[in-house]
C-alpha atoms as a PDB file:
ATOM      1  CA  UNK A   1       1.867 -69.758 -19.069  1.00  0.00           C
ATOM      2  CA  UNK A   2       4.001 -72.991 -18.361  1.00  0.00           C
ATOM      3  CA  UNK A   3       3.030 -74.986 -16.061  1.00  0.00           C
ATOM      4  CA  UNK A   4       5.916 -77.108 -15.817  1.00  0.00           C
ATOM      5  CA  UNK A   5       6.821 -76.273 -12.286  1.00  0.00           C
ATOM      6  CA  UNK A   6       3.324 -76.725 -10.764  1.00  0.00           C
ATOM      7  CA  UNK A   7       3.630 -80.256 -12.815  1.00  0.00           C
ATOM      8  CA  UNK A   8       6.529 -81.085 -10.544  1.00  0.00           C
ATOM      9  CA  UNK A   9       5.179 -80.035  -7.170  1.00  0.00           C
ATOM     10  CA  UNK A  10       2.022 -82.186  -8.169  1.00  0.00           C
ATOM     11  CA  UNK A  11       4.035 -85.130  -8.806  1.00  0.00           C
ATOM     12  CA  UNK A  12       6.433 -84.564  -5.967  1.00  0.00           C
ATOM     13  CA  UNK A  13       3.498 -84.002  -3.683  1.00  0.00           C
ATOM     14  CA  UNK A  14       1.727 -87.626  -4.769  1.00  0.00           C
ATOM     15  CA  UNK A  15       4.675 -89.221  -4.666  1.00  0.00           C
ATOM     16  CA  UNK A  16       5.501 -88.618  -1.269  1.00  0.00           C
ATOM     17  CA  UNK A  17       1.671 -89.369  -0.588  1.00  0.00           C
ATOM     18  CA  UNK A  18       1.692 -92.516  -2.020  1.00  0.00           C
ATOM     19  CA  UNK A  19       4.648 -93.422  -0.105  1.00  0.00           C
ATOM     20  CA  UNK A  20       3.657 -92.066   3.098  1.00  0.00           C
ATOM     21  CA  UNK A  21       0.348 -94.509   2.497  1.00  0.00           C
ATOM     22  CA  UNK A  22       2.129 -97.153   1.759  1.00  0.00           C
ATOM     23  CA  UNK A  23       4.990 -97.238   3.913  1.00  0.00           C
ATOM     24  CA  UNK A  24       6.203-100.697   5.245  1.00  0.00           C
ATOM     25  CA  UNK A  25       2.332-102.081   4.262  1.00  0.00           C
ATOM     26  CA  UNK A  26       2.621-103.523   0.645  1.00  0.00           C
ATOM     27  CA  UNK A  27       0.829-102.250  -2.525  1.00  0.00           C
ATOM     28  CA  UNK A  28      -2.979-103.298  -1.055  1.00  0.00           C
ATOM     29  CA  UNK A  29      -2.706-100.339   1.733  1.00  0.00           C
ATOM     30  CA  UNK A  30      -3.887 -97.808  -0.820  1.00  0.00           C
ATOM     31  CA  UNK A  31      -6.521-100.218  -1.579  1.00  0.00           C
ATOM     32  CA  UNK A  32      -7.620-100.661   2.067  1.00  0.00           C
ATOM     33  CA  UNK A  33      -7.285 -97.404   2.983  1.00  0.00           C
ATOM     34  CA  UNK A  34      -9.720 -96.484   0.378  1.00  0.00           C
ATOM     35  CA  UNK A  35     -11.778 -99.014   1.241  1.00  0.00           C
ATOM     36  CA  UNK A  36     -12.107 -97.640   4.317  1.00  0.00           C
ATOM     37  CA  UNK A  37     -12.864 -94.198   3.854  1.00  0.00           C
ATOM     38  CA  UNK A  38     -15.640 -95.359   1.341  1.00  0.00           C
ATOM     39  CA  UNK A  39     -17.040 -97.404   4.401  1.00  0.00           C
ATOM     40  CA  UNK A  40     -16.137 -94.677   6.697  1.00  0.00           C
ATOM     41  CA  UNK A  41     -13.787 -96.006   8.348  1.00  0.00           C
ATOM     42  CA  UNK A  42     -10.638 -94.318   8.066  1.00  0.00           C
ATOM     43  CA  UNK A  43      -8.744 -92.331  10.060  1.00  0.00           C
ATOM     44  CA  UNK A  44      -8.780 -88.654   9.552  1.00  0.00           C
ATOM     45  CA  UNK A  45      -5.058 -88.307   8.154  1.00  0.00           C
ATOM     46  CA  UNK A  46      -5.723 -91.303   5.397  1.00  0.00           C
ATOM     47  CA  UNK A  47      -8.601 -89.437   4.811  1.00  0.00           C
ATOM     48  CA  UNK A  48      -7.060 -86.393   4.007  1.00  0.00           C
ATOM     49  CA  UNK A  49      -4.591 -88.284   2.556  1.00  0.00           C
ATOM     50  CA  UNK A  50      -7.008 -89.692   0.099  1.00  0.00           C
ATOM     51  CA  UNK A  51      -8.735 -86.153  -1.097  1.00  0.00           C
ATOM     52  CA  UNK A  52      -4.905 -84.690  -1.095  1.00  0.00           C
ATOM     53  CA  UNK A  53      -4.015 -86.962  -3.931  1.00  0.00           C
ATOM     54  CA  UNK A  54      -7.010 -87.131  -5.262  1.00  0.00           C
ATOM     55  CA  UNK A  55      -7.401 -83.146  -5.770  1.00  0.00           C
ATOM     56  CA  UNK A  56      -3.962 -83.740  -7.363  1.00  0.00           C
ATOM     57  CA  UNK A  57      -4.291 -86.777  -9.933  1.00  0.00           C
ATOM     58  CA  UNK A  58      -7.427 -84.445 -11.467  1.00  0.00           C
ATOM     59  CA  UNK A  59      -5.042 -81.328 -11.531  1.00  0.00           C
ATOM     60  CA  UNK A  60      -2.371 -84.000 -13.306  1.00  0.00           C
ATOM     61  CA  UNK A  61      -5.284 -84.843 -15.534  1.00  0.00           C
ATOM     62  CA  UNK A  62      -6.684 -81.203 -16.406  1.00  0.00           C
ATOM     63  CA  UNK A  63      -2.823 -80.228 -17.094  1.00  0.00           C
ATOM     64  CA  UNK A  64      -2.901 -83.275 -20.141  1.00  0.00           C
ATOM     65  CA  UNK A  65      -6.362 -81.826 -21.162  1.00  0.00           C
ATOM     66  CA  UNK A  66      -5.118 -78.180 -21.443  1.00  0.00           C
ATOM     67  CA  UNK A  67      -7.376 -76.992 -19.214  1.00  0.00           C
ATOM     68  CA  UNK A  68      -5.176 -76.595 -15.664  1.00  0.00           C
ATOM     69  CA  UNK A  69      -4.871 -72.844 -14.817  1.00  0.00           C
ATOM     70  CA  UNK A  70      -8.573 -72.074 -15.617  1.00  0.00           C
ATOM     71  CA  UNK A  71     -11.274 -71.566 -12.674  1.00  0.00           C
ATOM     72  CA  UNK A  72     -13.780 -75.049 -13.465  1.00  0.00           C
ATOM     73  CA  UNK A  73     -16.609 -72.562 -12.424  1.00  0.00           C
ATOM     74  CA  UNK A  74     -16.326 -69.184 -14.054  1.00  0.00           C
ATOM     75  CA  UNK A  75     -13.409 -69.940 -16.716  1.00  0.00           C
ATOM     76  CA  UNK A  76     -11.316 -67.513 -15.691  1.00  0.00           C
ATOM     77  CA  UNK A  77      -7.075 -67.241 -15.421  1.00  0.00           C
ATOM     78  CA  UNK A  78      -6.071 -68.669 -11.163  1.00  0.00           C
ATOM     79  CA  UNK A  79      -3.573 -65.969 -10.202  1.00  0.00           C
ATOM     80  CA  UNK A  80       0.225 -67.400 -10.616  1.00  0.00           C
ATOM     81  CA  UNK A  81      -0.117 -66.936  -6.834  1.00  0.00           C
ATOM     82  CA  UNK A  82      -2.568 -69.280  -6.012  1.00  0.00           C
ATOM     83  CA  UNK A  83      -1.270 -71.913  -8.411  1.00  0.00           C
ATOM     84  CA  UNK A  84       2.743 -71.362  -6.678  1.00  0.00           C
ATOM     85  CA  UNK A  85       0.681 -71.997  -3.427  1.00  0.00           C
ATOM     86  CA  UNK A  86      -1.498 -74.378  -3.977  1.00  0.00           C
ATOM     87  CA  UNK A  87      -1.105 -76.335  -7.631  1.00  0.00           C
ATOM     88  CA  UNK A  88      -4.106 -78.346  -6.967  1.00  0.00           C
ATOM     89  CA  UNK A  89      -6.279 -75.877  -6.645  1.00  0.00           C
ATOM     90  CA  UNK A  90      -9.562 -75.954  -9.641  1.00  0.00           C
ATOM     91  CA  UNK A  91     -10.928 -71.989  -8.605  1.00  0.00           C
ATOM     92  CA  UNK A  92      -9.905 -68.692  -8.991  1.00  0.00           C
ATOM     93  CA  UNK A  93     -10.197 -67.017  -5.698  1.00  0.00           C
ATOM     94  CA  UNK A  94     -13.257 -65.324  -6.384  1.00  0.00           C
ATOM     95  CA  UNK A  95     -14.890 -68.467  -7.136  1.00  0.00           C
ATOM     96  CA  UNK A  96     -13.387 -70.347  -4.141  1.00  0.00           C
ATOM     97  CA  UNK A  97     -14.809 -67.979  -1.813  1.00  0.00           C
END
Protein backbone atom coordinates (compact mmCIF):
# COMPACT_ATOMS: atom_id res chain seq x y z
CA UNK A 1 0.00 0.00 0.00
CA UNK A 2 1.36 3.67 -0.39
CA UNK A 3 1.30 5.60 2.16
CA UNK A 4 2.09 8.73 0.59
CA UNK A 5 -1.12 10.48 1.38
CA UNK A 6 -1.26 9.59 5.12
CA UNK A 7 2.56 11.03 4.91
CA UNK A 8 1.03 14.35 3.96
CA UNK A 9 -1.82 14.61 6.43
CA UNK A 10 0.93 13.75 9.13
CA UNK A 11 3.05 16.49 8.08
CA UNK A 12 0.25 18.89 7.39
CA UNK A 13 -1.22 18.04 10.75
CA UNK A 14 2.36 18.87 12.73
CA UNK A 15 2.87 21.62 10.88
CA UNK A 16 -0.07 23.41 11.74
CA UNK A 17 0.65 22.10 15.41
CA UNK A 18 3.82 23.45 15.63
CA UNK A 19 2.58 26.67 14.48
CA UNK A 20 -0.42 26.84 16.48
CA UNK A 21 2.27 26.28 19.60
CA UNK A 22 4.30 28.64 18.58
CA UNK A 23 2.35 31.39 17.38
CA UNK A 24 3.59 35.01 18.12
CA UNK A 25 5.92 33.25 21.18
CA UNK A 26 9.40 32.53 19.56
CA UNK A 27 11.06 29.09 19.02
CA UNK A 28 11.42 28.39 23.16
CA UNK A 29 7.38 28.01 23.45
CA UNK A 30 7.63 24.40 22.35
CA UNK A 31 10.29 24.12 24.83
CA UNK A 32 8.24 25.64 27.69
CA UNK A 33 5.28 24.15 26.89
CA UNK A 34 6.90 20.86 27.27
CA UNK A 35 8.41 21.81 30.14
CA UNK A 36 5.36 22.28 31.54
CA UNK A 37 3.44 19.36 30.87
CA UNK A 38 6.50 17.30 32.21
CA UNK A 39 6.01 19.40 35.50
CA UNK A 40 2.36 19.28 35.10
CA UNK A 41 1.71 22.30 34.43
CA UNK A 42 0.18 22.82 31.23
CA UNK A 43 -2.92 23.58 30.10
CA UNK A 44 -5.10 20.90 28.76
CA UNK A 45 -5.02 22.05 24.94
CA UNK A 46 -0.90 22.25 24.99
CA UNK A 47 -1.27 19.11 26.46
CA UNK A 48 -3.09 17.57 23.89
CA UNK A 49 -1.20 19.46 21.73
CA UNK A 50 1.92 17.79 22.88
CA UNK A 51 0.62 13.90 22.60
CA UNK A 52 -1.07 15.08 19.06
CA UNK A 53 2.33 15.64 17.60
CA UNK A 54 3.91 13.40 19.40
CA UNK A 55 1.58 10.31 18.26
CA UNK A 56 2.50 11.82 14.85
CA UNK A 57 6.45 12.33 14.74
CA UNK A 58 6.47 8.27 15.80
CA UNK A 59 3.94 7.53 12.89
CA UNK A 60 6.56 9.88 10.65
CA UNK A 61 9.22 7.67 12.14
CA UNK A 62 7.56 4.06 11.73
CA UNK A 63 6.68 5.24 7.96
CA UNK A 64 10.94 5.65 7.42
CA UNK A 65 11.26 2.24 9.26
CA UNK A 66 8.72 0.41 7.01
CA UNK A 67 6.74 -0.51 9.60
CA UNK A 68 3.59 2.26 9.49
CA UNK A 69 0.35 0.40 8.53
CA UNK A 70 1.03 -2.59 10.89
CA UNK A 71 -0.91 -2.95 14.40
CA UNK A 72 2.50 -2.47 17.08
CA UNK A 73 0.55 -5.16 19.14
CA UNK A 74 -0.69 -8.04 17.07
CA UNK A 75 1.18 -7.25 13.60
CA UNK A 76 -1.59 -7.15 11.69
CA UNK A 77 -2.71 -4.82 8.31
CA UNK A 78 -4.89 -1.17 10.07
CA UNK A 79 -7.87 -1.05 7.72
CA UNK A 80 -7.26 1.81 4.87
CA UNK A 81 -10.17 3.22 6.91
CA UNK A 82 -8.69 3.80 10.02
CA UNK A 83 -5.42 5.04 8.56
CA UNK A 84 -7.73 7.81 6.02
CA UNK A 85 -9.20 8.71 9.52
CA UNK A 86 -6.78 8.78 11.72
CA UNK A 87 -2.94 8.43 10.16
CA UNK A 88 -1.48 8.40 13.53
CA UNK A 89 -3.03 5.73 14.70
CA UNK A 90 -0.30 2.42 15.87
CA UNK A 91 -3.52 -0.42 16.30
CA UNK A 92 -5.72 -2.20 14.27
CA UNK A 93 -9.13 -1.80 15.66
CA UNK A 94 -9.28 -4.97 17.28
CA UNK A 95 -6.29 -4.21 19.17
CA UNK A 96 -7.35 -0.62 20.04
CA UNK A 97 -10.37 -1.79 21.64
Amino acid sequence: MDFNVQKKCLETRLSALSAGMLAGQGLSALARASEAQIAGRGSRASTLAGREMRAILTALDRLKAGEYGYCRICGADIAPEQLRAHPEIPFCESCSA
